[in-house]
Protein backbone atom coordinates (compact mmCIF):
# COMPACT_ATOMS: atom_id res chain seq x y z
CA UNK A 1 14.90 13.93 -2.89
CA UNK A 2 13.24 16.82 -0.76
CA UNK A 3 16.97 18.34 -0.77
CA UNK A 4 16.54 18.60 -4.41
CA UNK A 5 12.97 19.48 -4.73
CA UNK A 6 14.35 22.33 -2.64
CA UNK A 7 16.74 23.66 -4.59
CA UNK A 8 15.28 23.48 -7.67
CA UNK A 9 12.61 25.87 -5.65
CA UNK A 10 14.95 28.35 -4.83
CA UNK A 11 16.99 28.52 -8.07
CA UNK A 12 13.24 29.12 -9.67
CA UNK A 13 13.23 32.17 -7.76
CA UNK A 14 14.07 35.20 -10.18
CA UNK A 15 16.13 37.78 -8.54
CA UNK A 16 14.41 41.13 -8.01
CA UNK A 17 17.58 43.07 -8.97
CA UNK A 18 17.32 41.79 -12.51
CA UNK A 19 13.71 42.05 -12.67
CA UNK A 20 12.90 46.12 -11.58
CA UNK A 21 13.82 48.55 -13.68
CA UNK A 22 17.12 51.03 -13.19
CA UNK A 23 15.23 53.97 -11.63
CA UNK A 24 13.68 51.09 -8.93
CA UNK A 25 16.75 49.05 -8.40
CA UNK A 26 18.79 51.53 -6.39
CA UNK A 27 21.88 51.12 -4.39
CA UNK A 28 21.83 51.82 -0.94
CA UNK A 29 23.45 55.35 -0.78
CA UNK A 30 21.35 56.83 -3.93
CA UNK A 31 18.50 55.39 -2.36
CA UNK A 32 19.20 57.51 0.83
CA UNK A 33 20.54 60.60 -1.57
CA UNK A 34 16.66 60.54 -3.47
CA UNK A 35 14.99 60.14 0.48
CA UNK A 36 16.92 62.94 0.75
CA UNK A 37 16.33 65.10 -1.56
CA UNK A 38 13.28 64.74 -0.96
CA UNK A 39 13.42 66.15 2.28
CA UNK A 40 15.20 69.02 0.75
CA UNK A 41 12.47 70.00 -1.45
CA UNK A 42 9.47 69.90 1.31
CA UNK A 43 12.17 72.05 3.29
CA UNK A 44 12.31 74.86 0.45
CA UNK A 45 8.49 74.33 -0.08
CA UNK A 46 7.46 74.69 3.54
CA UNK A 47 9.74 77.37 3.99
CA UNK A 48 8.49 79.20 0.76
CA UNK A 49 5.13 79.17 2.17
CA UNK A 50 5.60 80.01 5.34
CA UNK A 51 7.71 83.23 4.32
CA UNK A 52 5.05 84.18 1.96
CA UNK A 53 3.32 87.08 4.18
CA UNK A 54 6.17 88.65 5.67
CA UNK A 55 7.99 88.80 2.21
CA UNK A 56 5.05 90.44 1.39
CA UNK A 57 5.02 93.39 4.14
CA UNK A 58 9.02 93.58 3.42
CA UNK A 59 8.30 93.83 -0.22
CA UNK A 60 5.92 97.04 0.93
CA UNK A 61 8.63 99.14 2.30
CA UNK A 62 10.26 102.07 0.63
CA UNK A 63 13.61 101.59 0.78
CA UNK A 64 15.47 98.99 -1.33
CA UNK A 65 19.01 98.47 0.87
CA UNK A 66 21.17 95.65 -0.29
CA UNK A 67 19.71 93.36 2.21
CA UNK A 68 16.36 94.18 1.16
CA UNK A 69 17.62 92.89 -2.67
CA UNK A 70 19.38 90.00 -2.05
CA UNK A 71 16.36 88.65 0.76
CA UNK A 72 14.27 88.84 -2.33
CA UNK A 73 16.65 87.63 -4.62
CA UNK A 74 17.19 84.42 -2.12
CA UNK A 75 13.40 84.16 -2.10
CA UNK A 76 12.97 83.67 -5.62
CA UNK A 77 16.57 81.76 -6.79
CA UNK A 78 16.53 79.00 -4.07
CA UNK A 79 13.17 77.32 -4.92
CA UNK A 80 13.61 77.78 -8.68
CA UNK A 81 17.27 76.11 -8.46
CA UNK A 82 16.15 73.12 -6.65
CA UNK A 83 12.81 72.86 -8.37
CA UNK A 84 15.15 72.46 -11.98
CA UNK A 85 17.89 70.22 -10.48
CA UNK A 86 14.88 68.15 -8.79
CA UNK A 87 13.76 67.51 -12.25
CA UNK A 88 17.16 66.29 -13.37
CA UNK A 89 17.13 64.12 -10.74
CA UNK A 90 13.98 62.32 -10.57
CA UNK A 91 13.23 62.30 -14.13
CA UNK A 92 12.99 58.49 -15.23
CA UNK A 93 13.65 59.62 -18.66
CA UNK A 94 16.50 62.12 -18.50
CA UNK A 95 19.19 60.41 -20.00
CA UNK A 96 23.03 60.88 -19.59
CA UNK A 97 23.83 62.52 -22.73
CA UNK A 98 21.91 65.21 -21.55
CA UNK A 99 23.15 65.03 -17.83
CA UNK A 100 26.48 65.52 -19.62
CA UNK A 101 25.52 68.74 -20.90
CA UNK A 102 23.18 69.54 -17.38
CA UNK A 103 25.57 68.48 -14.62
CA UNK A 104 27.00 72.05 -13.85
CA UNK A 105 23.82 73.67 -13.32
CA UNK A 106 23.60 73.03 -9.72
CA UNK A 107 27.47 73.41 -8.24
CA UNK A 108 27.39 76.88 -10.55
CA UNK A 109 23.93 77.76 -8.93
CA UNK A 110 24.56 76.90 -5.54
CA UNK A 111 28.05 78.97 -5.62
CA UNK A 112 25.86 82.07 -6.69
CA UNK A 113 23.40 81.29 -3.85
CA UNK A 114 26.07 80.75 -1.00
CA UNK A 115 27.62 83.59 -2.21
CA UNK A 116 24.83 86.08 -1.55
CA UNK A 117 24.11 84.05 1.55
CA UNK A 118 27.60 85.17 2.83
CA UNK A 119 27.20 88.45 1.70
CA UNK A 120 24.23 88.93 3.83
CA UNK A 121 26.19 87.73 6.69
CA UNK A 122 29.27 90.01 5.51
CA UNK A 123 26.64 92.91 5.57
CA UNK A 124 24.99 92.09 8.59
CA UNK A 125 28.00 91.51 11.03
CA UNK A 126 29.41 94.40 9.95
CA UNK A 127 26.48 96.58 11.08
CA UNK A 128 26.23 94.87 14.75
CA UNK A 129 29.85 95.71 14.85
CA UNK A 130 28.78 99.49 14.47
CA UNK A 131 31.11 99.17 11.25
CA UNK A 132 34.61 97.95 12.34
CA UNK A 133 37.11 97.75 9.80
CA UNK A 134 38.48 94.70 10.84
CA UNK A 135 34.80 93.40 11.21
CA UNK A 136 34.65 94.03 7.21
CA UNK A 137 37.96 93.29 6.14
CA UNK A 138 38.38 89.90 7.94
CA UNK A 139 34.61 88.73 6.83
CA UNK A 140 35.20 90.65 3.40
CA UNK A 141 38.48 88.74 2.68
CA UNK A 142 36.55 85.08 3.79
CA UNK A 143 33.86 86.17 1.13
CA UNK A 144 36.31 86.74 -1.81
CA UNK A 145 38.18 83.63 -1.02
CA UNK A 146 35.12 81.62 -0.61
CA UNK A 147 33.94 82.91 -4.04
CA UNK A 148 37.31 82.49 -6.05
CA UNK A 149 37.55 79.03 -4.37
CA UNK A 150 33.85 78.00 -5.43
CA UNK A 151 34.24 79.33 -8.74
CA UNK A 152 37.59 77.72 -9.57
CA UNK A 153 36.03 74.24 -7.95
CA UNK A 154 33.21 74.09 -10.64
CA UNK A 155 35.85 73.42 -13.51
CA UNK A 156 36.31 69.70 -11.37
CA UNK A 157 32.61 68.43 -11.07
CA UNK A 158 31.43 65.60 -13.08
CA UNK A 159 28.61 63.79 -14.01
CA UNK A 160 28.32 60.63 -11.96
CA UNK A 161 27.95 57.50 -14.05
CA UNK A 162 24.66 55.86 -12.96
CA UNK A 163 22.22 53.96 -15.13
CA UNK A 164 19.64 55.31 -17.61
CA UNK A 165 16.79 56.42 -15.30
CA UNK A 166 18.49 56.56 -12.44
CA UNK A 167 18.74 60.55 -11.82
CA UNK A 168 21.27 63.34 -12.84
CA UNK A 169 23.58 63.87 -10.21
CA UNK A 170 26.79 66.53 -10.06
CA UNK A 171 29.89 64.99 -7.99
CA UNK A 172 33.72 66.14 -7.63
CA UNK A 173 36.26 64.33 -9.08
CA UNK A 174 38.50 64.33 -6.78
CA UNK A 175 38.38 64.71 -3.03
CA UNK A 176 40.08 68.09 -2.53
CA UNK A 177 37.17 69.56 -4.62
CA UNK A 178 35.61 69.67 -0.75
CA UNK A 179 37.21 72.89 -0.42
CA UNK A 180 34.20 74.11 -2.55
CA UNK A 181 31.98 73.82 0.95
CA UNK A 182 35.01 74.35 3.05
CA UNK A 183 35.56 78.17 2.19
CA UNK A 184 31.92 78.57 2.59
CA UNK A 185 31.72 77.12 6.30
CA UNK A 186 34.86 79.18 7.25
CA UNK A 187 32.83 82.28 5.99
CA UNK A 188 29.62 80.72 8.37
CA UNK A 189 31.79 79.90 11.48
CA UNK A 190 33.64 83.30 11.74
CA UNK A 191 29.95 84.79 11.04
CA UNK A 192 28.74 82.53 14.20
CA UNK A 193 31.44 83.41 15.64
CA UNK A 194 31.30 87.07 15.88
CA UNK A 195 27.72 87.28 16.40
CA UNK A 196 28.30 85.05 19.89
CA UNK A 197 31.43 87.44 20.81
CA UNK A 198 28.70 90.52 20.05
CA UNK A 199 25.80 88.90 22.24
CA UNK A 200 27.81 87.83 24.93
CA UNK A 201 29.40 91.56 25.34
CA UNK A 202 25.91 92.92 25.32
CA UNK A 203 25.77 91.42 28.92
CA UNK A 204 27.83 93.49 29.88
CA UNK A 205 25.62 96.40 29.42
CA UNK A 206 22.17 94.71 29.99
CA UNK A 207 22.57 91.19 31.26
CA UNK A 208 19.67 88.33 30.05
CA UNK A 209 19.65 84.96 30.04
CA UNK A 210 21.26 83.17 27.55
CA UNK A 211 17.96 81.65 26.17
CA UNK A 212 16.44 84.90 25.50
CA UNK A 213 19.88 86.06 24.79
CA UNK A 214 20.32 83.44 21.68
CA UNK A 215 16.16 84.61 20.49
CA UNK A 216 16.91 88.46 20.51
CA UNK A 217 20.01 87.81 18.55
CA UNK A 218 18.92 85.27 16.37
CA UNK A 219 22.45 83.26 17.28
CA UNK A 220 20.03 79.76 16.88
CA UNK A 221 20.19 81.08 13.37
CA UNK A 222 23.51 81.63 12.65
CA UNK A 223 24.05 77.94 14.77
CA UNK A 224 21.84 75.79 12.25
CA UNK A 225 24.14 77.57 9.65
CA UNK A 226 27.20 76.65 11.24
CA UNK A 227 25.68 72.86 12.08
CA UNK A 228 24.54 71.93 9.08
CA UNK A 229 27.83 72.94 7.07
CA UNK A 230 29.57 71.12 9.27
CA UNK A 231 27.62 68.00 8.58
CA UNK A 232 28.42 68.60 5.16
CA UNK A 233 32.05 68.44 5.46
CA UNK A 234 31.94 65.36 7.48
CA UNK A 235 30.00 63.81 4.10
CA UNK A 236 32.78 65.26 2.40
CA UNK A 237 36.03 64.60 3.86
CA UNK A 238 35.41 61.90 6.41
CA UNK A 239 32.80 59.25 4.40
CA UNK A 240 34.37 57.40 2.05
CA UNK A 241 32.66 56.48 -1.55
CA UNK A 242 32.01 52.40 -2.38
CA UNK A 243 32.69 53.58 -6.49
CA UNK A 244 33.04 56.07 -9.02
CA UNK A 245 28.99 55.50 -9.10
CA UNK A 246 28.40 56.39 -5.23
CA UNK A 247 26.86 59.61 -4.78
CA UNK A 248 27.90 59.26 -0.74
CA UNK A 249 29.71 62.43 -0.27
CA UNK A 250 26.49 65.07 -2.36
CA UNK A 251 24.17 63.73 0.22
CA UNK A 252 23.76 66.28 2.18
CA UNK A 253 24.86 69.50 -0.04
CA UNK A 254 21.54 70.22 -1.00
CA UNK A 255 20.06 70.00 2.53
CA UNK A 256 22.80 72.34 3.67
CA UNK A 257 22.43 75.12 0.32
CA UNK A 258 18.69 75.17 0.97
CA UNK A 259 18.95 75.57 5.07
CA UNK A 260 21.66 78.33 4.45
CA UNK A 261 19.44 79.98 2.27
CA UNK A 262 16.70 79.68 4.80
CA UNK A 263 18.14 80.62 8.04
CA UNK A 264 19.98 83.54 5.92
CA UNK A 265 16.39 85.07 4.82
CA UNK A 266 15.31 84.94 8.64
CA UNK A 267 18.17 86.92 10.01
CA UNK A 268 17.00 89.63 7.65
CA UNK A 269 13.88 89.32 8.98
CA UNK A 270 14.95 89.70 12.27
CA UNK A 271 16.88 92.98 11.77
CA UNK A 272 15.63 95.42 14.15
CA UNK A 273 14.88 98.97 12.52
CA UNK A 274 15.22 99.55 8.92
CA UNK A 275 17.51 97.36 6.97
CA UNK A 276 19.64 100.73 5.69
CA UNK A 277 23.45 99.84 5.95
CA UNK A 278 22.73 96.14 7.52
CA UNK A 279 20.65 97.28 10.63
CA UNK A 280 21.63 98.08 14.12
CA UNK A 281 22.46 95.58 16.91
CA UNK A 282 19.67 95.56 20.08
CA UNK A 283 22.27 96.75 23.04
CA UNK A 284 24.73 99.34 21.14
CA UNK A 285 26.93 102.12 22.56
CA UNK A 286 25.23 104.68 21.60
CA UNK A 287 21.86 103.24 22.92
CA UNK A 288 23.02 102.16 25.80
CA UNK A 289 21.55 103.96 28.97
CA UNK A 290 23.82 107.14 30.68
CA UNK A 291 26.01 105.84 33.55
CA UNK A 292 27.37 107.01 36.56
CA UNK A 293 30.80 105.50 37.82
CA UNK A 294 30.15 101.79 37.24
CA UNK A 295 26.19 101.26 37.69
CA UNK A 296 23.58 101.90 35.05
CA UNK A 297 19.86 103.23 35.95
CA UNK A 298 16.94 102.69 34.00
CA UNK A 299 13.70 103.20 34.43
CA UNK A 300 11.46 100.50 33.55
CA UNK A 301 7.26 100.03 33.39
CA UNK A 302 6.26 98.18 37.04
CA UNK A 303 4.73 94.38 36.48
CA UNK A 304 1.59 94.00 38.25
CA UNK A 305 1.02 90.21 37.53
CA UNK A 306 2.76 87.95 35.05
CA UNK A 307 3.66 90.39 32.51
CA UNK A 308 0.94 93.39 32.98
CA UNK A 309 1.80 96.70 31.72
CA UNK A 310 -0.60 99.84 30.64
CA UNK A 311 -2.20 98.98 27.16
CA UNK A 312 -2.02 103.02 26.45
CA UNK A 313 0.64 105.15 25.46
CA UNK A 314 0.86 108.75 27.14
CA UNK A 315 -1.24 111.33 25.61
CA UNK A 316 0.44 114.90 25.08
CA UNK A 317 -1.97 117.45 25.20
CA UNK A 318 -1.23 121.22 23.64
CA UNK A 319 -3.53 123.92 24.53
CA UNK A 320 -3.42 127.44 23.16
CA UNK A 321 -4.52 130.34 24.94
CA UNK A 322 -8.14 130.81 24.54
CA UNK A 323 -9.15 127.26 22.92
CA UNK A 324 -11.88 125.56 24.58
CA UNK A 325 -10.56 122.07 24.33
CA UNK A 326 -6.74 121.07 23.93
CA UNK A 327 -5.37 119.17 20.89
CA UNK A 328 -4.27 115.30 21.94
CA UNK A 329 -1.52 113.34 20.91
CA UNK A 330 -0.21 109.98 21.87
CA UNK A 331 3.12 109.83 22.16
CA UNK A 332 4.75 105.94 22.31
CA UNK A 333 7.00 104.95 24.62
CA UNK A 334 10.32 104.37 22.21
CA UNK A 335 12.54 103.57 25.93
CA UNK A 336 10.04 101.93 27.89
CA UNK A 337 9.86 98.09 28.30
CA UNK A 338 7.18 96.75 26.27
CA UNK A 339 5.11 93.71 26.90
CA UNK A 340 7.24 92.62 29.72
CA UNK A 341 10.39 91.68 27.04
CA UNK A 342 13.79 92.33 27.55
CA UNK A 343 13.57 93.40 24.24
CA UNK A 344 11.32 95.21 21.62
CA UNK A 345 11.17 92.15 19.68
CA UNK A 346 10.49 94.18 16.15
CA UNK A 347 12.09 93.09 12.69
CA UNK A 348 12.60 94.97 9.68
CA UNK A 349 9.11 94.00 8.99
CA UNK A 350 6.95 94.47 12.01
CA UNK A 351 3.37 94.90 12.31
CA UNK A 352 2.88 98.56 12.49
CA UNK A 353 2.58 100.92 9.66
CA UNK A 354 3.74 104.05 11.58
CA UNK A 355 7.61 104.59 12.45
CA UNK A 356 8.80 104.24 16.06
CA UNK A 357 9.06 107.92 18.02
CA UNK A 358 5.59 108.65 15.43
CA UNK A 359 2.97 110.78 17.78
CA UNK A 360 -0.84 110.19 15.98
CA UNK A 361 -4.17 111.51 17.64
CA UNK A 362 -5.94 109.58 19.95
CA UNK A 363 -9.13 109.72 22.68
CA UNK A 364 -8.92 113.17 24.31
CA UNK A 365 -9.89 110.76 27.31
CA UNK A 366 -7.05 108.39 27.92
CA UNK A 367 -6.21 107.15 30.93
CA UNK A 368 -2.73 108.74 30.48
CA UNK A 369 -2.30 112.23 29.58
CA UNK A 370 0.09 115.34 30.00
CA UNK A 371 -1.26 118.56 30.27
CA UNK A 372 1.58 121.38 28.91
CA UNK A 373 -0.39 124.91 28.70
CA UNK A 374 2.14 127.17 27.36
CA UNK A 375 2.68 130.84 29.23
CA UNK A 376 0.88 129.93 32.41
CA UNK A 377 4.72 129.29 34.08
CA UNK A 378 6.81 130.97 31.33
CA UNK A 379 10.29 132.60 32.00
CA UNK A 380 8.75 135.77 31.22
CA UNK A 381 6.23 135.52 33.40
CA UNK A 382 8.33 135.04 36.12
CA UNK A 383 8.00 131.06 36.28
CA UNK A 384 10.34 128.58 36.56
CA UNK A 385 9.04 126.67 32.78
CA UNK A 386 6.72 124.56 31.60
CA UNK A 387 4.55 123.18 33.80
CA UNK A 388 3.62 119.42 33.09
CA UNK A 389 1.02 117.69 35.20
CA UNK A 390 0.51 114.02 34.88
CA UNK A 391 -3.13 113.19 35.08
CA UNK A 392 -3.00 109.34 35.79
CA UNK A 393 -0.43 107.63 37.61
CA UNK A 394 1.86 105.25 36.27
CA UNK A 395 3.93 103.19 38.67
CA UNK A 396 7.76 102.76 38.07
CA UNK A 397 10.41 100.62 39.21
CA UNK A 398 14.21 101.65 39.51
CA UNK A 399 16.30 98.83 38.31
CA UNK A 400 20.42 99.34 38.77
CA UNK A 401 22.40 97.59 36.60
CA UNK A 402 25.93 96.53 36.62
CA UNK A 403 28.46 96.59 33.69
């Protein structure tokens, strides 16, 4: 009798799946694709934010180069497309008939936006390159394919048949429809690519470690590219969908349009120099120190301590004949190591208003300053030149370098 008085218990018990409503009674994978996507829209909010001042300062400069237009143009279309198809997607009341009409809003949107992302890298690997014709036609021919591909694929999206309430989400129809991401990642790894070859030939000329290698050249940036379209084609091509209702294989193509778009706004940032015809590269041939046979000398500012160097620039000081005190300029050290770095560490938006190689009045009492006095050893006067006399002393180290 308790056997019975048991059962009848549990067959009392109403089953939660036909209790909660569509939008709460998920399955499994579009439970995981809202989680999500809803780590994809903290990630374009955050990064929004955070971008906010130095899109500011960038947004300040004169000069409007095409990376200067399409950072801006990332800035403003990534957030806005994710903000509408975030709607669409969590909207309890959006109903199919008008996902039906919606659906191709975001595969159209995010071909645009991977499309300037690759341009950007097209652009940019280019200029470390110091403009290579292959450079441009190999990454130029990845670019057209990529956007021929993409916009040919959006013709085979459809809308994926969940319930009423249950989001508006965009899916292939068949499997090849992958190719969609693939041309894009092919554009991303020969970018990667390229950018490692570039870094790791720099050594050549000035050798660092690969740590501080990978910072000045931003390659952790062009890596999280790379990774996280990769990702995306395992979802695509390896993971296999339960139904025609499984949004399995979009899982992670929002993630990896927003992180594109992310990392592809910080390598602008991190151009060296002005952003005129993609920027310059931080070890280039025609920066690169003079040599003699198969060493390199520099001359480099002395440490005293863990990273100590003068907090002055030198001063240049004119004086004409007759003036009772001599006019001062500093003049910045555009060669010299600063702040201990292997490298100058500036982006297309540093700090300071004034252009590098800029001389601006300072303290006629610095602790650094050159005296010229023009005549007193002229040629016509029988002297050898100018006569320059150092004031303060300034300690340097001779540092050879091998190729």
């Amino acid at each position: 009798m308790s056997n019975s008085t048991g059962n009848s218990t549990n067959d009392s018990v109403p089953d939660l799946s036909q209790i909660l409503p569509p939008y709460l009674n998920l399955p499994p994978h579009l439970s995981a694709h809202k989680y999500f996507f809803v780590c994809t829209l903290t990630v374009a909010a955050w990064d929004t934010l955070v971008l906010s001042p130095r899109t500011w300062r960038l947004l300040r400069t004169r000069e409007w180069p095409p990376l200067k237009i399409l950072f801006h143009f990332l800035r403003v279309f990534m957030p806005v497309e994710f903000t509408v198809v975030g709607v669409a997607f969590f909207d309890t009341k959006w109903s199919q008939a008008q996902c039906s009409h919606f659906f191709l809003f975001e595969p159209i949107c995010t071909a645009i936006l991977l499309a300037a992302c690759s341009l950007v890298h097209v652009i940019r690997v280019n200029a470390i390159y110091e403009k290579s014709r292959n450079v441009l036609f190999g990454m130029g021919g990845l670019l057209a394919f990529q956007v021929v591909v993409t916009a040919i694929c959006c013709g085979f999206f459809r809308s994926t048949p969940l319930l009423e309430g249950q989001g508006c989400i965009a899916e292939p129809k068949s499997n090849w429809v992958g190719i969609y991401w693939l041309s894009a990642t092919l554009t991303y790894t020969a970018s990667f690519a390229l950018a490692v070859q570039r870094s790791l030939r720099s050594l050549d000329i000035k050798p660092l470690s690969y740590w501080k290698l990978m910072l000045r050249d931003g390659l952790n940036l062009y890596g999280a590219i790379w990774a996280v379209n990769m990702v995306n084609m395992f979802f695509w091509f390896i993971i296999k969908p339960t139904g025609p209702e499984d949004p399995v294989r979009t899982i992670v193509t929002s993630m990896a349009a927003v992180l594109t778009a992310s990392m592809t706004m910080r390598i602008i940032l991190s151009v060296r120099g002005s952003l005129v015809s993609g920027g310059s590269f931080a070890v280039s041939s025609g920066s690169a120190p003079s040599r003699s046979g198969n060493t390199t000398h520099v001359l480099s500012s002395a440490r005293a301590g863990a990273g100590t160097v003068p907090s002055t620039n030198p001063v240049l000081s004119l004086a004409r004949p007759g003036a009772d005190q001599p006019a001062t300029y500093a003049v910045p050290l555009g060669a010299a190591d600063k702040g201990g770095a292997d490298w100058d560490g500036k982006s297309s938006v540093g700090g300071r208003d004034h252009k590098e190689g800029d001389i601006f009045p300072t303290e006629s009492d610095s602790p650094i300053a050159v005296d010229v006095v023009p005549g007193v050893n002229h040629p016509s006067n029988g002297g050898d030149g100018v006569r320059v006399t150092v004031e303060s002393e300034t300690d340097f180290t001779y540092v050879k370098e091998k190729n």
